[in-house]
C-alpha atoms as a PDB file:
ATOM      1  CA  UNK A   1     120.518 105.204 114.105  1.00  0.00           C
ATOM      2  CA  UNK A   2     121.109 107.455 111.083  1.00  0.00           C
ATOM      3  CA  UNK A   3     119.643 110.716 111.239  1.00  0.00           C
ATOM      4  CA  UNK A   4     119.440 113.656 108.903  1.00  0.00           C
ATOM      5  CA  UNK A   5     117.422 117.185 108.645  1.00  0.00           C
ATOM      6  CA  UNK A   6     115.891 118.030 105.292  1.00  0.00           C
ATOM      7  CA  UNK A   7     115.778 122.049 105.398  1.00  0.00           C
ATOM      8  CA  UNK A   8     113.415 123.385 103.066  1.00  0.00           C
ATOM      9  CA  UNK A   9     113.414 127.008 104.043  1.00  0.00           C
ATOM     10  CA  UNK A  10     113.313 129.646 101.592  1.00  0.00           C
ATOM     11  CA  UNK A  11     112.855 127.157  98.540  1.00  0.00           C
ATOM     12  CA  UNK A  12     111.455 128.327  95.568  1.00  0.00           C
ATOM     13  CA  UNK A  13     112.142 126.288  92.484  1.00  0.00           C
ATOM     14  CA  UNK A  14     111.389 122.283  91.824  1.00  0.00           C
ATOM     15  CA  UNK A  15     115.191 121.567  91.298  1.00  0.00           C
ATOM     16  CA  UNK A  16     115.805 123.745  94.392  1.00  0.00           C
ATOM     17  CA  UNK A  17     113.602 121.236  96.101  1.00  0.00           C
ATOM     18  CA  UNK A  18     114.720 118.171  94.685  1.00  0.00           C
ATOM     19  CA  UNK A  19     118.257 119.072  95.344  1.00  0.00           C
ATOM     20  CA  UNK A  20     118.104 119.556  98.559  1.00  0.00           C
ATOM     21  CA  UNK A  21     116.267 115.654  98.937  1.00  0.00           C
ATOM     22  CA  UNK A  22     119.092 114.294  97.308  1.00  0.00           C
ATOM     23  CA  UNK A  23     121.818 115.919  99.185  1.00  0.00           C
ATOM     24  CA  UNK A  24     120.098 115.565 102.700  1.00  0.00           C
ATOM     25  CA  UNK A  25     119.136 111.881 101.860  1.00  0.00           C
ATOM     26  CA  UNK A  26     121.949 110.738 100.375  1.00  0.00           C
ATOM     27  CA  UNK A  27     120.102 109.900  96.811  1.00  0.00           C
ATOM     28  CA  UNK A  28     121.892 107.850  94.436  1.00  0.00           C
ATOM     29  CA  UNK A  29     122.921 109.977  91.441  1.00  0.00           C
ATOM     30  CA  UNK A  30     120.072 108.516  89.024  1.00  0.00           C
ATOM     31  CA  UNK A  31     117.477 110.290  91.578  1.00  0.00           C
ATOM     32  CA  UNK A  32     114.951 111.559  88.799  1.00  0.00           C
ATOM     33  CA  UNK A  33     113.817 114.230  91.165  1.00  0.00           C
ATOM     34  CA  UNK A  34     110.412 113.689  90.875  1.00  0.00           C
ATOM     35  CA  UNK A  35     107.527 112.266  93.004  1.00  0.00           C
ATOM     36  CA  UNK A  36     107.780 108.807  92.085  1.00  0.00           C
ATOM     37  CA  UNK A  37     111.904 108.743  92.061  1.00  0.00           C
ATOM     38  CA  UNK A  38     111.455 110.171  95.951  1.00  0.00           C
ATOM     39  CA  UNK A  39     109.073 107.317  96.604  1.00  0.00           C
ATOM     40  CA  UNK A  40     111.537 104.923  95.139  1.00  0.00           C
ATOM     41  CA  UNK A  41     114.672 106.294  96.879  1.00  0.00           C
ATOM     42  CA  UNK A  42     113.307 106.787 100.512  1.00  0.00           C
ATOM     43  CA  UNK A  43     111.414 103.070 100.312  1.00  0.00           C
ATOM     44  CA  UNK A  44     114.547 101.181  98.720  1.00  0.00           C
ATOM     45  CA  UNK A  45     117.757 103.431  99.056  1.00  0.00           C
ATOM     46  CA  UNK A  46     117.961 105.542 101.855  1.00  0.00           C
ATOM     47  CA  UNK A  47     119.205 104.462 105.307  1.00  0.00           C
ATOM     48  CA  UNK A  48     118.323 107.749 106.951  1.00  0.00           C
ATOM     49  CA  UNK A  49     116.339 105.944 109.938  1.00  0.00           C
ATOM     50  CA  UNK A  50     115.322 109.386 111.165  1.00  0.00           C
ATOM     51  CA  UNK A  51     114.530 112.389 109.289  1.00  0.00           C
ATOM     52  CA  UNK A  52     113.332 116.331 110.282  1.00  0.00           C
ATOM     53  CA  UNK A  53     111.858 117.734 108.401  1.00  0.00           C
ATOM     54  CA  UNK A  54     112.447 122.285 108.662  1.00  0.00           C
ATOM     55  CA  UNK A  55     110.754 125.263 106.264  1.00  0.00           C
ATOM     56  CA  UNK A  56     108.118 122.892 105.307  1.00  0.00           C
ATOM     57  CA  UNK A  57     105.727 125.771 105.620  1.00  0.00           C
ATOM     58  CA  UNK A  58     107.995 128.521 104.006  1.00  0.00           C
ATOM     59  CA  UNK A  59     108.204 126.736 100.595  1.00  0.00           C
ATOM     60  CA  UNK A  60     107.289 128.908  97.275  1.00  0.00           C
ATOM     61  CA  UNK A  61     103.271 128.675  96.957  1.00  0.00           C
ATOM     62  CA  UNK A  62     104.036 126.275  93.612  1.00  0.00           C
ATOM     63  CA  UNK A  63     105.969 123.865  95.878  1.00  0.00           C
ATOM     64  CA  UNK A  64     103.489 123.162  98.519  1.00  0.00           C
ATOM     65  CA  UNK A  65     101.015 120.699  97.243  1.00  0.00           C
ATOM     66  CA  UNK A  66     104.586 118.980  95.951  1.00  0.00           C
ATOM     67  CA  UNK A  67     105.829 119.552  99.928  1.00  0.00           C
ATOM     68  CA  UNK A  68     102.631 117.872 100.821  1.00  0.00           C
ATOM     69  CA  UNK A  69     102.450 114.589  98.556  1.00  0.00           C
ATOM     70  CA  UNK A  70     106.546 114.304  99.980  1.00  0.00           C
ATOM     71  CA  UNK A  71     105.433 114.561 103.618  1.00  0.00           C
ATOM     72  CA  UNK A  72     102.330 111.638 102.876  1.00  0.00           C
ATOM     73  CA  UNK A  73     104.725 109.638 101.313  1.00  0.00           C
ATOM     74  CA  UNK A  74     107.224 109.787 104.838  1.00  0.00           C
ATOM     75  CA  UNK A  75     104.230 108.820 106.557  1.00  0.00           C
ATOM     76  CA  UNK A  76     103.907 105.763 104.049  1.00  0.00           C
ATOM     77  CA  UNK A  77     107.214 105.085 104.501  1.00  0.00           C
ATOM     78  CA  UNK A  78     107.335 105.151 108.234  1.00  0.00           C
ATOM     79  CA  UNK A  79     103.513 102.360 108.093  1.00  0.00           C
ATOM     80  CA  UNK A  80     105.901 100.748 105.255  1.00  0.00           C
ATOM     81  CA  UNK A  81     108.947 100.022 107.330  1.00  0.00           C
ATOM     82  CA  UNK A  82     107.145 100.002 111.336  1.00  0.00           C
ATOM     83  CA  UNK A  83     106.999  96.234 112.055  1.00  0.00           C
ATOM     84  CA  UNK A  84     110.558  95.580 110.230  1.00  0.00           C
ATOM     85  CA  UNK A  85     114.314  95.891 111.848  1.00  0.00           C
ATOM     86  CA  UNK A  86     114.503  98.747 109.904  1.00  0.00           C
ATOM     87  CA  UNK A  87     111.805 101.027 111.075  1.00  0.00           C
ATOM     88  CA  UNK A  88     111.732 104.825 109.875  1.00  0.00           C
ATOM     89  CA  UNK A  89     110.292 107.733 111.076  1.00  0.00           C
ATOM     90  CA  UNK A  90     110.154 111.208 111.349  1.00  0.00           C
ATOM     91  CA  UNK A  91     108.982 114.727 112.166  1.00  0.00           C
ATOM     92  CA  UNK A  92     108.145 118.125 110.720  1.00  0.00           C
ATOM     93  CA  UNK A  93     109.108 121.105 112.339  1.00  0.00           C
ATOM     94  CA  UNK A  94     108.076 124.417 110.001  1.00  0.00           C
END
């Protein structure tokens, strides 16, 4: 099992953010570091099977409701992948 812990504490800017996705996740480098680039790498090119998740709730005020659509999309991702040999999950510790 592959495990990895995205720290978000502290972040302030969008790249910040993104940056920090692609590092912790292993993104490939054409990661577009947006919404729909995260939804594409964590459902079809990451092999992180487990992923914390840290700062969530000390992001910039700009980056939240961006924080938030990334956290509903892990919980996609986990209902995506549950009944496969490949199941992901995860949890958020802020």
């Amino acid at each position: 099992m592959k495990k990895a812990v995205l720290d978000l504490t502290g972040c302030k800017y969008w790249h910040e953010l993104h940056k920090r996705i692609k590092k912790t996740l292993e993104f490939p480098d054409y990661y577009g570091e947006n919404l729909d680039a995260f939804w594409d790498c964590i459902n079809r090119d990451c092999d992180v099977d487990f992923l914390t998740v840290v700062g969530s709730s000390t992001v910039a005020s700009e980056l939240k409701p961006t924080v938030d659509s990334i956290l509903g999309m892990l919980e996609e991702n986990k209902q995506f992948w549950k009944d496969t040999e490949c199941p992901f999950n995860y949890e958020i510790l802020s």
